[in-house]
N, C-alpha and C. Protein backbone atom coordinates (compact mmCIF):
# COMPACT_ATOMS: atom_id res chain seq x y z
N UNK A 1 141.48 83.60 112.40
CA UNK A 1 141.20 85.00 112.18
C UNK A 1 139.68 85.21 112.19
N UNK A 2 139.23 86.30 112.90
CA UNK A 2 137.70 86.82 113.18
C UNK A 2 137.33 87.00 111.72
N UNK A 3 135.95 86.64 111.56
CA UNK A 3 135.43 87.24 109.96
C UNK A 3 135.08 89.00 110.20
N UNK A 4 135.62 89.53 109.30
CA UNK A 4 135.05 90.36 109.43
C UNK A 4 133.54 91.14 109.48
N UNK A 5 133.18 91.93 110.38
CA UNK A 5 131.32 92.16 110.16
C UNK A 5 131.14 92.64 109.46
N UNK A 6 130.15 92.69 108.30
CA UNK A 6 129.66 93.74 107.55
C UNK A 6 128.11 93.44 107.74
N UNK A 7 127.86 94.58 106.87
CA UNK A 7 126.20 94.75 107.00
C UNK A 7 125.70 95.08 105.54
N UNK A 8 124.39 94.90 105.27
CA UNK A 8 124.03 95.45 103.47
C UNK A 8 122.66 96.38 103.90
N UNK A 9 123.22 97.42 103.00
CA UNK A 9 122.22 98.82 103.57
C UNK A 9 121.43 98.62 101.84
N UNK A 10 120.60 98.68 101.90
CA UNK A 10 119.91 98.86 100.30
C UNK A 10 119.20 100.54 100.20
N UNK A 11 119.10 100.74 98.86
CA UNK A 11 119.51 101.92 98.63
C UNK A 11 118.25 103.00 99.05
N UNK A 12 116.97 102.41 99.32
CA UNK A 12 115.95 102.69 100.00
C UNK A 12 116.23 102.96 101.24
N UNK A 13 116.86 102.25 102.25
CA UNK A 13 117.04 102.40 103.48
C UNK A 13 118.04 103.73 103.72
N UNK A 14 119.27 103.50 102.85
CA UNK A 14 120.43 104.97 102.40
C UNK A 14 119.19 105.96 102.39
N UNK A 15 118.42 106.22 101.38
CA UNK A 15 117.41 107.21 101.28
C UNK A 15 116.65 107.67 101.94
N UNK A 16 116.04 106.94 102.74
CA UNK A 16 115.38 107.09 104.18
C UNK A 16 116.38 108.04 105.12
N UNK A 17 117.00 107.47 105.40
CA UNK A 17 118.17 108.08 106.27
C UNK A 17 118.50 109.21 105.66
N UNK A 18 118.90 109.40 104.71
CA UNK A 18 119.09 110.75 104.38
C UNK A 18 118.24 112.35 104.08
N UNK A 19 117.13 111.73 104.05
CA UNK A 19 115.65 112.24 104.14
C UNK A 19 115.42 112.57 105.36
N UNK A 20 115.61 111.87 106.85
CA UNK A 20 115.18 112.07 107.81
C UNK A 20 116.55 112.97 108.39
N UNK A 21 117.51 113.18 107.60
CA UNK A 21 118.69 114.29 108.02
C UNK A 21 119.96 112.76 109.39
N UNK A 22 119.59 112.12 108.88
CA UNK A 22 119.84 111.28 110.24
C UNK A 22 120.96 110.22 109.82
N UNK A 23 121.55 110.99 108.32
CA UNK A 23 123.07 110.39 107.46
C UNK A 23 123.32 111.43 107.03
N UNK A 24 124.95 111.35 106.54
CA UNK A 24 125.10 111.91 105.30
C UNK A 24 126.51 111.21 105.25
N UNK A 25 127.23 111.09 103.74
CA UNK A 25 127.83 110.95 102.70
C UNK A 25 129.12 111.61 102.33
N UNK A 26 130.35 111.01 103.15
CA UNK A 26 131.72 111.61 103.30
C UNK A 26 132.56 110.78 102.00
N UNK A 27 133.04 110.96 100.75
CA UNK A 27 133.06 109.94 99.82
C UNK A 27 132.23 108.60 100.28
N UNK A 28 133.21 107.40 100.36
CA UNK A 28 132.64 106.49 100.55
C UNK A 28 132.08 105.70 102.00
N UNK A 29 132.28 107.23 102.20
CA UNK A 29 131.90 106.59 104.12
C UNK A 29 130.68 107.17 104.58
N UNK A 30 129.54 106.00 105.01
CA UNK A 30 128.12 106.25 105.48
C UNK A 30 128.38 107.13 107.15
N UNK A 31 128.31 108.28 107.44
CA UNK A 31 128.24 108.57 108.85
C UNK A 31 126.79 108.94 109.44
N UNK A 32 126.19 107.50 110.27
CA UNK A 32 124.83 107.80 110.77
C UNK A 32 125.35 108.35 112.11
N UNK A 33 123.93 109.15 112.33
CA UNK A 33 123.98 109.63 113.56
C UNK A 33 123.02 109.32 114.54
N UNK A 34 123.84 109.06 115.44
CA UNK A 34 123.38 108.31 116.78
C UNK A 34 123.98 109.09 117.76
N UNK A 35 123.94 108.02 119.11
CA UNK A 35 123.90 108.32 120.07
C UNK A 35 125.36 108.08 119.99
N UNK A 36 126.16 107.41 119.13
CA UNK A 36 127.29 107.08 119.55
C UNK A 36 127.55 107.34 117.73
N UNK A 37 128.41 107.75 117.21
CA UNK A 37 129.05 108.01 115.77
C UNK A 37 129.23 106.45 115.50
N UNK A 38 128.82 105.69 114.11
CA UNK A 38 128.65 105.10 113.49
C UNK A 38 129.07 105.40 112.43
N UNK A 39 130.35 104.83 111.74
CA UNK A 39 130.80 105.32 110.41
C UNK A 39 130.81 103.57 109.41
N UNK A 40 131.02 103.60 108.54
CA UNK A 40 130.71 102.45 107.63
C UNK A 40 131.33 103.23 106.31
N UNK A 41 132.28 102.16 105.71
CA UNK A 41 132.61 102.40 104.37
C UNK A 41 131.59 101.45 103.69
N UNK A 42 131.33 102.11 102.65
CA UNK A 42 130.24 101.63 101.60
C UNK A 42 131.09 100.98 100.25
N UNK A 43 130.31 99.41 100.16
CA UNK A 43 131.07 98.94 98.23
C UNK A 43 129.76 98.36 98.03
N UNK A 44 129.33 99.04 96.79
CA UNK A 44 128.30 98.97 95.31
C UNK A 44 127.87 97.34 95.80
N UNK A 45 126.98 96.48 96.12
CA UNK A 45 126.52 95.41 96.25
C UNK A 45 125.06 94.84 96.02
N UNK A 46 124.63 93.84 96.08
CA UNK A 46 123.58 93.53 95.28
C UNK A 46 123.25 91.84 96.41
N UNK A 47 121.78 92.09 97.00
CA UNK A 47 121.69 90.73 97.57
C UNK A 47 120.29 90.29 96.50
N UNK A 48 120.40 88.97 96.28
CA UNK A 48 119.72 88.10 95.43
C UNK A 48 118.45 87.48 96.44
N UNK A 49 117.75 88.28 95.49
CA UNK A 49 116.01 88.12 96.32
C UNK A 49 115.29 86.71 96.18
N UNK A 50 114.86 86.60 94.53
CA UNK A 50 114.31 85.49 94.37
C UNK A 50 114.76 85.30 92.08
N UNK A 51 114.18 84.16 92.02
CA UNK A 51 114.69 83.58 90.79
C UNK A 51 113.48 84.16 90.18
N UNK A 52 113.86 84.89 88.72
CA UNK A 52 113.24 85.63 87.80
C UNK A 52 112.25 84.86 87.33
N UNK A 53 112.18 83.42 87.19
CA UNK A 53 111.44 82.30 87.04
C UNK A 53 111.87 81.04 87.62
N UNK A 54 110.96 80.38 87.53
CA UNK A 54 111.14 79.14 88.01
C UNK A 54 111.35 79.13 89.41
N UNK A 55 111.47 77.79 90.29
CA UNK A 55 111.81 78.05 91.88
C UNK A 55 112.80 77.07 92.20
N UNK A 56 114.00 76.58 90.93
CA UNK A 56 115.00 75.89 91.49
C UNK A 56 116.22 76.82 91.51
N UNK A 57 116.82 76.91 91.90
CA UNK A 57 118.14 78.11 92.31
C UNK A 57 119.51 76.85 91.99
N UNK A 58 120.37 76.56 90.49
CA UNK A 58 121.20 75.96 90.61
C UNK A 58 122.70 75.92 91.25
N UNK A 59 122.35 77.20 91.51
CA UNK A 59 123.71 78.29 91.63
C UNK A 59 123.65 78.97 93.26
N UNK A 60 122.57 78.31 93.74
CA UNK A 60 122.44 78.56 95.05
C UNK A 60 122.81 79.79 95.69
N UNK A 61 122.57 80.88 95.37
CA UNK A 61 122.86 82.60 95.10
C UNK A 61 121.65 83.01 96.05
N UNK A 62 120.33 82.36 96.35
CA UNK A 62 119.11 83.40 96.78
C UNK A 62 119.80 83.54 98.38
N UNK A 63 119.47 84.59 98.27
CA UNK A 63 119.87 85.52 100.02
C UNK A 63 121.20 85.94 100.40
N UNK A 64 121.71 85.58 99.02
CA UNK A 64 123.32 85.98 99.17
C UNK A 64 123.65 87.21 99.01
N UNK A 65 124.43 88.10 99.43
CA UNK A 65 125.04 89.39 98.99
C UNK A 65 126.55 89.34 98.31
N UNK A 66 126.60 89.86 97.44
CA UNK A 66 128.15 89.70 96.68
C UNK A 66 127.98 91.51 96.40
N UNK A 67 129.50 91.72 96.49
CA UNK A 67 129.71 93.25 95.32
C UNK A 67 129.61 93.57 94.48
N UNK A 68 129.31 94.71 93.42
CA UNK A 68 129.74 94.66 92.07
C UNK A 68 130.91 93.99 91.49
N UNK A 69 131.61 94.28 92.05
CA UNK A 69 133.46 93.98 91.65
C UNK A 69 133.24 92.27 91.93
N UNK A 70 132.53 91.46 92.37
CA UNK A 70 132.91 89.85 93.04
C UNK A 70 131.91 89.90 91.89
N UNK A 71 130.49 90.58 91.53
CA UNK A 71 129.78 90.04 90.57
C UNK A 71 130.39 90.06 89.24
N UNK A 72 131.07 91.10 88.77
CA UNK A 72 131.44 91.43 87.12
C UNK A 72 132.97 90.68 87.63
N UNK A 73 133.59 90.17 88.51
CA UNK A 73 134.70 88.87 88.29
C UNK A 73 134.26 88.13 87.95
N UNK A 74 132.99 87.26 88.01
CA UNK A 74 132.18 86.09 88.03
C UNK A 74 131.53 86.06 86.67
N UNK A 75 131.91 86.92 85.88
CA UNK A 75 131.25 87.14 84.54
C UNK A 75 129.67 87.34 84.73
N UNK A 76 129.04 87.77 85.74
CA UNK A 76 127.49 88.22 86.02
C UNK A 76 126.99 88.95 85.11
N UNK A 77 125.98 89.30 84.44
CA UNK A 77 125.48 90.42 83.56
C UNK A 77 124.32 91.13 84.60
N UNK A 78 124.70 92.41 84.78
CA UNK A 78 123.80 93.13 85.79
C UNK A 78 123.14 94.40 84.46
N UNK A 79 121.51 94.30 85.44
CA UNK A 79 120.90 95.60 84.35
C UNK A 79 120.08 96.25 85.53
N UNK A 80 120.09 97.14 85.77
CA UNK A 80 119.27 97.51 87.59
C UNK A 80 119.51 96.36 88.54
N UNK A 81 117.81 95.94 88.12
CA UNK A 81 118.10 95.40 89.91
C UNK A 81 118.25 93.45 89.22
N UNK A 82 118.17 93.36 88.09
CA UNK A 82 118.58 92.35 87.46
C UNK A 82 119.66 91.22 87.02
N UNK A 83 119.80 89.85 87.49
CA UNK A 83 121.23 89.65 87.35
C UNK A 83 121.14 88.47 86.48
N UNK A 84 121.82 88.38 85.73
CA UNK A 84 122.21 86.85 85.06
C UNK A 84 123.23 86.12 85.48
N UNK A 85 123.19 85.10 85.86
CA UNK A 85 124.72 84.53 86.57
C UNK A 85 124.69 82.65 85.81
N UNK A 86 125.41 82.16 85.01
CA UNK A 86 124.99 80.81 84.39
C UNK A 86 123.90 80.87 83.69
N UNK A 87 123.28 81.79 83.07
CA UNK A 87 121.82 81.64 82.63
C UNK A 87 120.79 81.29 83.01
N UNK A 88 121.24 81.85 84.08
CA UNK A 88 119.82 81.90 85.22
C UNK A 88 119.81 83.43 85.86
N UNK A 89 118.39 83.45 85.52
CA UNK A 89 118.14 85.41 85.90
C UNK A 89 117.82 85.15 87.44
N UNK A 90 118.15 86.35 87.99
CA UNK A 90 117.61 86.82 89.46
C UNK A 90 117.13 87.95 89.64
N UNK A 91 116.38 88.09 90.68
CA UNK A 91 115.87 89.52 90.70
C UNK A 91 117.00 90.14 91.96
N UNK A 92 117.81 91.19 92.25
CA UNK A 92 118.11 91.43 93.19
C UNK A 92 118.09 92.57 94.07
N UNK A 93 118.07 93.55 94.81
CA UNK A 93 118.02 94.70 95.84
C UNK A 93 119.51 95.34 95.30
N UNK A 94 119.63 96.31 94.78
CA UNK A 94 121.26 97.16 94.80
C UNK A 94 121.10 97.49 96.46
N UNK A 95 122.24 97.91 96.55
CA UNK A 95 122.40 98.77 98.21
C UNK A 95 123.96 98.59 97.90
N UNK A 96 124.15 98.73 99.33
CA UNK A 96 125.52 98.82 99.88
C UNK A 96 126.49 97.47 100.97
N UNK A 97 127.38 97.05 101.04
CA UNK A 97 127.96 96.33 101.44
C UNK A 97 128.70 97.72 102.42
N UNK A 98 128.44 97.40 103.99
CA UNK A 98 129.12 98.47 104.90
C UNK A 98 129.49 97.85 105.77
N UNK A 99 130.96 98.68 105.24
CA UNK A 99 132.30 97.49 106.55
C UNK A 99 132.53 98.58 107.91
N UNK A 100 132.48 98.35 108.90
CA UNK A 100 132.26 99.21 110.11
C UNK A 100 133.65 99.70 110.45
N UNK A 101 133.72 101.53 110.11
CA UNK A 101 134.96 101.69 110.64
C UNK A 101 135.09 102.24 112.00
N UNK A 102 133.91 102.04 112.87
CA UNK A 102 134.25 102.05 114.46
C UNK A 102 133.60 101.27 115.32
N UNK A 103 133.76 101.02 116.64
CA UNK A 103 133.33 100.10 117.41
C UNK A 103 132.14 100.01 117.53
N UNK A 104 131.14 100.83 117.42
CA UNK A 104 129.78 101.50 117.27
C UNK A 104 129.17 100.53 116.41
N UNK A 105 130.20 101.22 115.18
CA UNK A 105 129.35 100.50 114.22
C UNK A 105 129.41 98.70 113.74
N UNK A 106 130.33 98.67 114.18
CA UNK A 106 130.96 97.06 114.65
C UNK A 106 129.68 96.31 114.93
N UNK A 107 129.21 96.65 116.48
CA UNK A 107 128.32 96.15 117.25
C UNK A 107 127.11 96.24 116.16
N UNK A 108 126.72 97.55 115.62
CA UNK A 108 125.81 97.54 114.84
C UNK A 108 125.47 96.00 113.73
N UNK A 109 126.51 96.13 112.92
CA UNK A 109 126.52 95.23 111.93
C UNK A 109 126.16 93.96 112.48
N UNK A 110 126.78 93.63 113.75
CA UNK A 110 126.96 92.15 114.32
C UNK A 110 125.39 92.10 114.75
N UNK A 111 124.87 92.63 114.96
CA UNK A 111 123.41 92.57 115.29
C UNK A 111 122.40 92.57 114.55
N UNK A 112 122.55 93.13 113.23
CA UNK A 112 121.93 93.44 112.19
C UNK A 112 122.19 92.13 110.98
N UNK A 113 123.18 91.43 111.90
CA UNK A 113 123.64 90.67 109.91
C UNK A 113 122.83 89.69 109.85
N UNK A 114 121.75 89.35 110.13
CA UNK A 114 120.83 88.51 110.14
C UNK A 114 119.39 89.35 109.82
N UNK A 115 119.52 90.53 109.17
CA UNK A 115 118.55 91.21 108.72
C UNK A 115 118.12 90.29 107.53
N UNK A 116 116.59 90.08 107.26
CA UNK A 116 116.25 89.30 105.97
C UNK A 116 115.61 90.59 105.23
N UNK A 117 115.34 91.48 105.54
CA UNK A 117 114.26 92.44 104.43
C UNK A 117 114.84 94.06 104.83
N UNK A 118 114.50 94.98 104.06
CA UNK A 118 114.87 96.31 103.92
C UNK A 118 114.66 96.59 105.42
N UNK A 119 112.95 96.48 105.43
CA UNK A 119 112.37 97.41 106.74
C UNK A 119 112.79 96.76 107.72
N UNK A 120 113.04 95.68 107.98
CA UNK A 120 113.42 95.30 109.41
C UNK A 120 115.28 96.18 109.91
N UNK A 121 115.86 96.35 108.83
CA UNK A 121 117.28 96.75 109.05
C UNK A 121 116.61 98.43 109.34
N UNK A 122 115.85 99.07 108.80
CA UNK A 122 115.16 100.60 108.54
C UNK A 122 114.99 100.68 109.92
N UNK A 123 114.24 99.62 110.48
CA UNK A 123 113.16 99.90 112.10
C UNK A 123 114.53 99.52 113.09
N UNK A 124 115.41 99.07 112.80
CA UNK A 124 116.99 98.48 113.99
C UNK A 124 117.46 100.33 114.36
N UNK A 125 117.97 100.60 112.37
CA UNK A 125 118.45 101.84 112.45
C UNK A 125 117.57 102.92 113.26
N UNK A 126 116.93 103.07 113.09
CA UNK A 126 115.92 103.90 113.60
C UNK A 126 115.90 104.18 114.99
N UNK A 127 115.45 102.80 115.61
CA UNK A 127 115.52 102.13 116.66
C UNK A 127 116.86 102.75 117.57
N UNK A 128 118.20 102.95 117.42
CA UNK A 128 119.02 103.15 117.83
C UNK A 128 119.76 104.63 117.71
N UNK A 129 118.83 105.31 116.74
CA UNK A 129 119.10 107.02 116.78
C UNK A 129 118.19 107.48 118.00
């Protein structure tokens, strides 16, 4: 079975886009506008930047994206952009976990899921309106 694509929009980049009139917000479905309709359901997610201290990672979490719902299963303690996971703090990015509900946006994600930082996913989107 294919993995499914997703993509992680952080909540700066959501904001951008919505500022430039170039999204908007159907419940949980992101519809950017392009050249071709791009729709994405959105779930509450959090990718793990760097370790609050120290520079050993036991839990091997940095660059990972998980959901709210996979983090508070895992017994995580979240406070903003803050996570505790084993007693080890992280700093992390909130955004969005967006599963592509058309072919558009399919391609999108598959191209993008190797985004490492906000602005580089900001300048793709952009890039393709």
């Amino acid at each position: 079975m294919a993995e499914e694509k997703k993509i992680f929009i952080s909540q700066e980049v959501l904001d951008a886009l919505f500022e430039q009139g170039q999204a908007e917000l159907k419940d949980d479905i992101l519809i950017i506008h392009s050249k071709e309709k791009q729709e994405f359901k959105l779930i509450p997610a959090y990718k793990f930047l760097y370790l609050a201290e120290g520079n050993y990672d036991p839990n091997n979490l940095l660059g990972k994206i998980f959901t709210a719902e996979e983090l508070k299963n895992a017994n995580a303690d979240i406070y903003m952009d803050s996570i505790l996971y084993k007693d080890v703090a992280y700093q992390a990015e909130q955004g969005f976990l967006g599963i592509p509900q058309t072919k558009k946006a399919e391609k999108t994600a598959e191209k993008v899921d190797e985004a490492v930082d906000p602005q580089q996913l900001a300048n793709f989107l952009l890039k393709i309106m």
